[in-house]
PDB file of N, CA and C in Angstrom:
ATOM      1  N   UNK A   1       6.770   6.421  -2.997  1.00  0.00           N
ATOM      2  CA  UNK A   1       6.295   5.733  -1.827  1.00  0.00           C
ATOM      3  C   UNK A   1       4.884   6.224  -1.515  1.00  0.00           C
ATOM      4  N   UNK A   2       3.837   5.337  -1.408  1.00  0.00           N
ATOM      5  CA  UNK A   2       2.485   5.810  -1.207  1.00  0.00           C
ATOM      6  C   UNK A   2       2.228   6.155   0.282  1.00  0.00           C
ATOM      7  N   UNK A   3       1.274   6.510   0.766  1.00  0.00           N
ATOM      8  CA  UNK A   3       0.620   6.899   1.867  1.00  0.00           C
ATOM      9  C   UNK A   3      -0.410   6.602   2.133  1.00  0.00           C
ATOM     10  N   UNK A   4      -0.909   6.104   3.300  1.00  0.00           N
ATOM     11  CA  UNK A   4      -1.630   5.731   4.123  1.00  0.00           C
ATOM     12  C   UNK A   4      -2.690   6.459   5.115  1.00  0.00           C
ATOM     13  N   UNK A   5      -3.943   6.514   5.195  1.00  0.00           N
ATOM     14  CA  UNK A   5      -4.285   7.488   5.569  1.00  0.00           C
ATOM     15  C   UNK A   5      -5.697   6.764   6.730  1.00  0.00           C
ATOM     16  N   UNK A   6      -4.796   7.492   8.024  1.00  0.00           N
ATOM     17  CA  UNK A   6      -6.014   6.300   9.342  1.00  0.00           C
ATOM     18  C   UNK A   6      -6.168   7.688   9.714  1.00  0.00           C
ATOM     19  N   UNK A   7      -8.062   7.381  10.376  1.00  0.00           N
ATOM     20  CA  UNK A   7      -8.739   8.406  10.748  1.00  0.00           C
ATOM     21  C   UNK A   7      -8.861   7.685  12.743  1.00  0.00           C
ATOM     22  N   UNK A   8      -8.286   8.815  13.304  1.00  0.00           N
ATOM     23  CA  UNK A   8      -8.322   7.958  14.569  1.00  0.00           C
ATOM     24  C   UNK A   8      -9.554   8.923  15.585  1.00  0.00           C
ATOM     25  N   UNK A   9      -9.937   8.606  16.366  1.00  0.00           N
ATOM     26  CA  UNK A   9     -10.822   9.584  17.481  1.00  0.00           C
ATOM     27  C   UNK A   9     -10.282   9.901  18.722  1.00  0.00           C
ATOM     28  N   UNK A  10      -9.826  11.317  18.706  1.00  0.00           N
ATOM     29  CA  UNK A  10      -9.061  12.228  19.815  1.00  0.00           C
ATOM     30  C   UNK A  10     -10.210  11.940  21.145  1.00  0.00           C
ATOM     31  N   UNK A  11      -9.818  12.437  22.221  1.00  0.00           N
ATOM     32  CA  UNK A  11     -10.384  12.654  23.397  1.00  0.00           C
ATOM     33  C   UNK A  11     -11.489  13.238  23.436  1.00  0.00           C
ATOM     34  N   UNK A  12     -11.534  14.053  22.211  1.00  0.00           N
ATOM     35  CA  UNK A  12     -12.782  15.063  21.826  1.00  0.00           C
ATOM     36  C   UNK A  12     -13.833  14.251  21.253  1.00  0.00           C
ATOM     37  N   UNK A  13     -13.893  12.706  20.645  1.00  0.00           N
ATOM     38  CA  UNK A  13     -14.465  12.281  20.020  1.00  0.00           C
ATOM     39  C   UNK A  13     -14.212  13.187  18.599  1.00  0.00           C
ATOM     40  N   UNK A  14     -13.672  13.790  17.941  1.00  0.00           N
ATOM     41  CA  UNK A  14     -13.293  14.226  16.817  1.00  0.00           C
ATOM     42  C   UNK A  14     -12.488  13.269  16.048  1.00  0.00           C
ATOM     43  N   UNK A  15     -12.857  13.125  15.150  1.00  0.00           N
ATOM     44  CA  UNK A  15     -11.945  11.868  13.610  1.00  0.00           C
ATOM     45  C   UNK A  15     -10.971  13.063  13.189  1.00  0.00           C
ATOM     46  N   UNK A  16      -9.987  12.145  13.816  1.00  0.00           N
ATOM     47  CA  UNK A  16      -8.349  13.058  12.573  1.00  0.00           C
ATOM     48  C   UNK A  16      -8.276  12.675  11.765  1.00  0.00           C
ATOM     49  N   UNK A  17      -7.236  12.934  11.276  1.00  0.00           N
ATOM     50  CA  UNK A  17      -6.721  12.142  10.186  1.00  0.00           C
ATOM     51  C   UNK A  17      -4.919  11.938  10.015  1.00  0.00           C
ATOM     52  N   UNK A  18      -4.437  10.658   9.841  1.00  0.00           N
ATOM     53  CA  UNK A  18      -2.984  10.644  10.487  1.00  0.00           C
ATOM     54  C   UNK A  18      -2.619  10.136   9.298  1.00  0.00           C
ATOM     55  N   UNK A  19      -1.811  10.959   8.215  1.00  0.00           N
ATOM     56  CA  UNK A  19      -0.992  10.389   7.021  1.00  0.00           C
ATOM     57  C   UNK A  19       0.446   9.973   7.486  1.00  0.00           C
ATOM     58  N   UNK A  20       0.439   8.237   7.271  1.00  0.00           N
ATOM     59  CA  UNK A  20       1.775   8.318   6.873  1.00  0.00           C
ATOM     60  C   UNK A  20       2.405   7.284   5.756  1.00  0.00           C
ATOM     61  N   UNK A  21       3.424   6.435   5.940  1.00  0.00           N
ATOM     62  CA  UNK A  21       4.416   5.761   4.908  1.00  0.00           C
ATOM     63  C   UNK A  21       3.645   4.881   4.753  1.00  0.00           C
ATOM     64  N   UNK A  22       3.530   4.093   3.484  1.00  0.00           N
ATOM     65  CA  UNK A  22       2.857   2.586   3.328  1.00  0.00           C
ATOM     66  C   UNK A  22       3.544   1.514   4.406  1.00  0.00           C
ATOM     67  N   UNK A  23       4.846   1.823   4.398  1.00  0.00           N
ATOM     68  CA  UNK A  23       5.698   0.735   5.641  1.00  0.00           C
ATOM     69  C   UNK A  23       5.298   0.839   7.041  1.00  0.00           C
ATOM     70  N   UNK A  24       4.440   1.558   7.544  1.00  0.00           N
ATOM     71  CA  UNK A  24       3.942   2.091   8.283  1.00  0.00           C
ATOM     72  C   UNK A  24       2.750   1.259   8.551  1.00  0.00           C
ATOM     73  N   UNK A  25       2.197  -0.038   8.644  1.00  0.00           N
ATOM     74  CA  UNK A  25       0.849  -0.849   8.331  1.00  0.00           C
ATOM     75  C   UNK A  25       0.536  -0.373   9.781  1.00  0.00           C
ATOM     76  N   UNK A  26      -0.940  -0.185  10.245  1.00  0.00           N
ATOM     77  CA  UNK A  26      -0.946  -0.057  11.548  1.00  0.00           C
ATOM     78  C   UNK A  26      -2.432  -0.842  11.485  1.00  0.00           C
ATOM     79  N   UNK A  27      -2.490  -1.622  10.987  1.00  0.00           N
ATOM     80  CA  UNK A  27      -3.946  -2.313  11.022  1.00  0.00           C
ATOM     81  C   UNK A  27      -4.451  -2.927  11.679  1.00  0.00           C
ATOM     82  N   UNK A  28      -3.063  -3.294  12.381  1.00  0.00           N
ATOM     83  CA  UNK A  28      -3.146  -5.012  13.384  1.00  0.00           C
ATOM     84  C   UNK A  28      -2.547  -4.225  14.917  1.00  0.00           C
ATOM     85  N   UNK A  29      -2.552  -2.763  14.915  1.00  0.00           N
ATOM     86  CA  UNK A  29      -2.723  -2.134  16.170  1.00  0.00           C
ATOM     87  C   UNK A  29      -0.340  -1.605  15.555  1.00  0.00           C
ATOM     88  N   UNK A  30      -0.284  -0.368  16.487  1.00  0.00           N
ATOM     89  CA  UNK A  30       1.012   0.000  16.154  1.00  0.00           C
ATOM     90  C   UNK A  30       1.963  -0.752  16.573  1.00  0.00           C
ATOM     91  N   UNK A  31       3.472  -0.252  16.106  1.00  0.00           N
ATOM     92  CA  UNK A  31       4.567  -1.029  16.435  1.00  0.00           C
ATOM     93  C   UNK A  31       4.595  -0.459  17.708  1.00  0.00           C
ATOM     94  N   UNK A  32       4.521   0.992  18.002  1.00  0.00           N
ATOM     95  CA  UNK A  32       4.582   1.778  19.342  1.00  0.00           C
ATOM     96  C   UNK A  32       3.553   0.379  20.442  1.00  0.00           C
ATOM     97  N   UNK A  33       2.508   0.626  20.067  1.00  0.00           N
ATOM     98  CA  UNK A  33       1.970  -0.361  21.326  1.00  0.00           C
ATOM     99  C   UNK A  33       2.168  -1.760  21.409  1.00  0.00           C
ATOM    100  N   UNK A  34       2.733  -2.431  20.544  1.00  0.00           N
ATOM    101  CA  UNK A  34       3.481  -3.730  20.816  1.00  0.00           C
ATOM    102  C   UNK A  34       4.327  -3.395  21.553  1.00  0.00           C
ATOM    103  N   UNK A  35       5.439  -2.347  21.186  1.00  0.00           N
ATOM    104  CA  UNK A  35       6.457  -2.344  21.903  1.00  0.00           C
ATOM    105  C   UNK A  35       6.024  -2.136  23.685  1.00  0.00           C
ATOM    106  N   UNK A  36       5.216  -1.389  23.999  1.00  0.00           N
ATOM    107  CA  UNK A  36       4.699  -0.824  25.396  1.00  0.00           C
ATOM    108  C   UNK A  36       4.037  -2.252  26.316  1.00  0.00           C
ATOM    109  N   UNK A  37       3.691  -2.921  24.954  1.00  0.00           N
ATOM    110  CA  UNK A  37       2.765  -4.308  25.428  1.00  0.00           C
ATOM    111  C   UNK A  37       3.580  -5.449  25.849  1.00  0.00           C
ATOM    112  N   UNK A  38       4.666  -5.311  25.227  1.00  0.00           N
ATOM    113  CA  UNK A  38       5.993  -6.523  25.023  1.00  0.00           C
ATOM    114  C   UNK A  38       7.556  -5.941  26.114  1.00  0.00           C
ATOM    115  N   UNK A  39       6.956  -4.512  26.640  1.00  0.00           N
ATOM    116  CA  UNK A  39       8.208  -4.239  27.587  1.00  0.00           C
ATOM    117  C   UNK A  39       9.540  -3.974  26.993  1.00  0.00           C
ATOM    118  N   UNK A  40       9.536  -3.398  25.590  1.00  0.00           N
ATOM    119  CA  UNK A  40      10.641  -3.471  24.950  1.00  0.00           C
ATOM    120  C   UNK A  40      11.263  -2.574  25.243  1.00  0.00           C
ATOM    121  N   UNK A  41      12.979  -2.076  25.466  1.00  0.00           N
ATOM    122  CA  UNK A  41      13.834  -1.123  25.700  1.00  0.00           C
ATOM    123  C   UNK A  41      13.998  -0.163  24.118  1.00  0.00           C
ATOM    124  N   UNK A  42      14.348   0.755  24.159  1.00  0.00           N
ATOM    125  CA  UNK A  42      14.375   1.425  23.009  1.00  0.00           C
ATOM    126  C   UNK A  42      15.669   0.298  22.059  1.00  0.00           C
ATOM    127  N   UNK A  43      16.589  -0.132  22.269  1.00  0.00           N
ATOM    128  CA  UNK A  43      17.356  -0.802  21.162  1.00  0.00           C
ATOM    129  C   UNK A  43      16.144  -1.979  20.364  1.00  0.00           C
ATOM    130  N   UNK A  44      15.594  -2.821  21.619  1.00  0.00           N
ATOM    131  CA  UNK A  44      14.825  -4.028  20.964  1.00  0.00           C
ATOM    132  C   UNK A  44      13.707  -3.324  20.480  1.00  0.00           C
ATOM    133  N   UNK A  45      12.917  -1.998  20.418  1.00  0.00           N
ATOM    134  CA  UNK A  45      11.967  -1.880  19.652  1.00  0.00           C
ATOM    135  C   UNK A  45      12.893  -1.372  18.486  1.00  0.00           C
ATOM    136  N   UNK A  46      13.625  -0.703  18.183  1.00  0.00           N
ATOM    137  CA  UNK A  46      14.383  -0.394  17.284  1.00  0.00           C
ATOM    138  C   UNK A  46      14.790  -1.488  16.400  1.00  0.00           C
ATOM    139  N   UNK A  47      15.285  -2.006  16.394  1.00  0.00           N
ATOM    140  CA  UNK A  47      15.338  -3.409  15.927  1.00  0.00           C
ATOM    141  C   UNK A  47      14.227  -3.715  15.705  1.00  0.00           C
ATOM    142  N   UNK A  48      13.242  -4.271  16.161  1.00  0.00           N
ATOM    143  CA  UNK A  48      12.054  -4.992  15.508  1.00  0.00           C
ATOM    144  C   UNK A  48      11.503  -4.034  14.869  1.00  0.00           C
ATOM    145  N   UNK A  49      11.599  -2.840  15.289  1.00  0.00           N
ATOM    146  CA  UNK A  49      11.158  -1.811  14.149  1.00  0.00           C
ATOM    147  C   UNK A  49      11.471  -1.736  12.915  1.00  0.00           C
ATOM    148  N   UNK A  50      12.179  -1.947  12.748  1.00  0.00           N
ATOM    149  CA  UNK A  50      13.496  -2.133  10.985  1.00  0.00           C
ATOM    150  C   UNK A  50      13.112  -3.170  10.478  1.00  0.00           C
ATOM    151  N   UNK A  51      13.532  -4.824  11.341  1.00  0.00           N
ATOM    152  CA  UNK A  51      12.962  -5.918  10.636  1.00  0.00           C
ATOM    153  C   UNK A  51      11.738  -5.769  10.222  1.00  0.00           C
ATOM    154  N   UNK A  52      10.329  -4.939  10.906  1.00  0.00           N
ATOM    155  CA  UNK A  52       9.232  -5.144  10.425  1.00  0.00           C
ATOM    156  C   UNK A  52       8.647  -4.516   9.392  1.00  0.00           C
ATOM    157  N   UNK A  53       9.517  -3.167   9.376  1.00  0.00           N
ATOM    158  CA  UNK A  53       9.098  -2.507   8.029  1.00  0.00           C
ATOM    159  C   UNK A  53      10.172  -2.646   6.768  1.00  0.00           C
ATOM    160  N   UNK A  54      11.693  -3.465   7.111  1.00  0.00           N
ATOM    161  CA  UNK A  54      12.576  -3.251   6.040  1.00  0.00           C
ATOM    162  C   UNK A  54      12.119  -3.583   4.340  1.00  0.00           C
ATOM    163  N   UNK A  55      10.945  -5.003   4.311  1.00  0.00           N
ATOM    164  CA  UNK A  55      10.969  -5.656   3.035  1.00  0.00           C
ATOM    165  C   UNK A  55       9.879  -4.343   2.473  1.00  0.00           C
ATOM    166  N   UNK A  56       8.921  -4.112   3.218  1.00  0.00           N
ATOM    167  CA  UNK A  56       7.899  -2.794   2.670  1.00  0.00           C
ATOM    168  C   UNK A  56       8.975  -1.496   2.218  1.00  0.00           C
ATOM    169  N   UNK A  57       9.961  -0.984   3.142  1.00  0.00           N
ATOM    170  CA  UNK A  57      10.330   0.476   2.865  1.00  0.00           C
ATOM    171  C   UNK A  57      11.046   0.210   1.228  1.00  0.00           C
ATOM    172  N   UNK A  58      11.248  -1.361   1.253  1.00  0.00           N
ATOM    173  CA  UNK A  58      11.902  -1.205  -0.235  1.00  0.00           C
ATOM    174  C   UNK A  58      13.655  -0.910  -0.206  1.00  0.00           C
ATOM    175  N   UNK A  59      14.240  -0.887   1.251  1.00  0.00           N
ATOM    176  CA  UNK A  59      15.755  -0.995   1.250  1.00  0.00           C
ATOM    177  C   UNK A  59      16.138  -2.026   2.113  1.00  0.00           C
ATOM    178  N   UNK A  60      15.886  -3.259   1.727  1.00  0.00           N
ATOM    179  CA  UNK A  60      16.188  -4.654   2.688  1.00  0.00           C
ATOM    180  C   UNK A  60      17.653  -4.344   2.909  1.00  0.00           C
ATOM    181  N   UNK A  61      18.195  -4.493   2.531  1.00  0.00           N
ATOM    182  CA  UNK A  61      19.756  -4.597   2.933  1.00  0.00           C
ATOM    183  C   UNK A  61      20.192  -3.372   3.436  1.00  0.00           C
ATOM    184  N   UNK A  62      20.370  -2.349   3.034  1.00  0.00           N
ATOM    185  CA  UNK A  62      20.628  -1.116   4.227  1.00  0.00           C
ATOM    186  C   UNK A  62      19.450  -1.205   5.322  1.00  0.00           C
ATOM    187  N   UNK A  63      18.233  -1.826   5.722  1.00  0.00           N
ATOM    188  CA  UNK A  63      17.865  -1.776   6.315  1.00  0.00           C
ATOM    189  C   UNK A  63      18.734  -3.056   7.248  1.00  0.00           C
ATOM    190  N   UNK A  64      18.403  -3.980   7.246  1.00  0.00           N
ATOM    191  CA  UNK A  64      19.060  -5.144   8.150  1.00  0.00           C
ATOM    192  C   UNK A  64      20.616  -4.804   8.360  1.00  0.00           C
ATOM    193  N   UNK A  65      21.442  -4.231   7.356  1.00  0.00           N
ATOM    194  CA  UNK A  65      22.368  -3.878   8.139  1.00  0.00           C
ATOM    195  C   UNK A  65      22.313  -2.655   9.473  1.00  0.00           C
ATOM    196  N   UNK A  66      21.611  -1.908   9.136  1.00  0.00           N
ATOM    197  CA  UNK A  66      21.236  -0.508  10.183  1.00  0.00           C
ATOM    198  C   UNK A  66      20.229  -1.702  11.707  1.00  0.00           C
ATOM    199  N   UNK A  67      19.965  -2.512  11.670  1.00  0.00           N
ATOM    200  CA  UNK A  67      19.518  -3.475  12.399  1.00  0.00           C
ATOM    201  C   UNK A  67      20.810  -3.897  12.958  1.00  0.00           C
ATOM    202  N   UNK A  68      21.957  -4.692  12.253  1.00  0.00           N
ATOM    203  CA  UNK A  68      22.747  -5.781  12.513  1.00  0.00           C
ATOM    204  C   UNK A  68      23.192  -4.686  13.760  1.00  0.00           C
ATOM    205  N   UNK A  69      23.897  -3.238  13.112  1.00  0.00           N
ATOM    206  CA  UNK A  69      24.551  -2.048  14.022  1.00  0.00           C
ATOM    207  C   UNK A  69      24.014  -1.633  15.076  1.00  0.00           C
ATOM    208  N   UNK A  70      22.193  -1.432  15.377  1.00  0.00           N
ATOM    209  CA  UNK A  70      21.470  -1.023  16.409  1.00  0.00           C
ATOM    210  C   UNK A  70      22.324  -2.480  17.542  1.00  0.00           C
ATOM    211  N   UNK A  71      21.680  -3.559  16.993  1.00  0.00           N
ATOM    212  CA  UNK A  71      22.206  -4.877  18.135  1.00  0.00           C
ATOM    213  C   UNK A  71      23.520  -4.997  18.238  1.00  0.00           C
ATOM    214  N   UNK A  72      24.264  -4.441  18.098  1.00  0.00           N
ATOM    215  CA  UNK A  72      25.742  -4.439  18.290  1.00  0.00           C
ATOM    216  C   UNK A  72      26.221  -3.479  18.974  1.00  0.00           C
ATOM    217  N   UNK A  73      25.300  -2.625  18.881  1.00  0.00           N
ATOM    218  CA  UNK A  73      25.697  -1.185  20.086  1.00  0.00           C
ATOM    219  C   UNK A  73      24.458  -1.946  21.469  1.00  0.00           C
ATOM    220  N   UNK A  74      23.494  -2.639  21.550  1.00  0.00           N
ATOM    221  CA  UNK A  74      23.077  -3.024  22.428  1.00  0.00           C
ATOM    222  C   UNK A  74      23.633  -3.827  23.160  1.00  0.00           C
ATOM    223  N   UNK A  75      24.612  -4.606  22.498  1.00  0.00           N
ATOM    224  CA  UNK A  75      25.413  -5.537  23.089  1.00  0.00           C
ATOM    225  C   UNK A  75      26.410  -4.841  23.897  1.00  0.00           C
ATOM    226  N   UNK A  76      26.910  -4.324  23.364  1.00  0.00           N
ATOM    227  CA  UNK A  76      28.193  -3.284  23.556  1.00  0.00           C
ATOM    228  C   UNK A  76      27.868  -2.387  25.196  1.00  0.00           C
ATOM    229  N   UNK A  77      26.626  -1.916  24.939  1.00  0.00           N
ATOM    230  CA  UNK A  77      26.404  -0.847  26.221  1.00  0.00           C
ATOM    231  C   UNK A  77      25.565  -1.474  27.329  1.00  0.00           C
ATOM    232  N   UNK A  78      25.647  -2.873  26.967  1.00  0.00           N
ATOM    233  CA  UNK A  78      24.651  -3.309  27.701  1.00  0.00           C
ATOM    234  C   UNK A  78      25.977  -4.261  28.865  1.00  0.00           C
ATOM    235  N   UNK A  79      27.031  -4.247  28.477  1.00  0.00           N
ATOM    236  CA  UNK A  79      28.049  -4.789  28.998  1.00  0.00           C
ATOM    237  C   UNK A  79      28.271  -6.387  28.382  1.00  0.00           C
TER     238      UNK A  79
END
């Protein structure tokens, strides 16, 4: 699995550097700030989290099932 490597600017104006997963695309801004932008509860970012990286991580089907289970316990606790 390759890696990805974004240089971001801290508070300091200092360039980091943030390695992570190729499934990980953050080009078009993160899944974290969609989720913050879109009001999502931790199950529904969880979920769209999986669908969006499952075909990249390379385990579609244990991924969408680990999806089908997140929304089924949302259902469940949500009454």
């Amino acid at each position: 699995m390759g890696l990805l490597k974004t240089k971001i600017m801290t508070y300091l104006d200092e360039a980091i550097e943030i390695v992570t997963p190729k499934h990980y695309n953050n080009d078009k801004g993160s899944i974290y700030l969609f989720s913050k932008n879109n009001e999502l509860n931790a199950w529904e970012f969880d979920a769209i989290k999986r669908i969006v990286r499952c075909r990249k991580k390379g385990n579609f089907k244990e991924d969408i099932e680990k999806t089908i289970n997140v929304l089924r316990l949302y259902l469940k606790e949500i009454g």
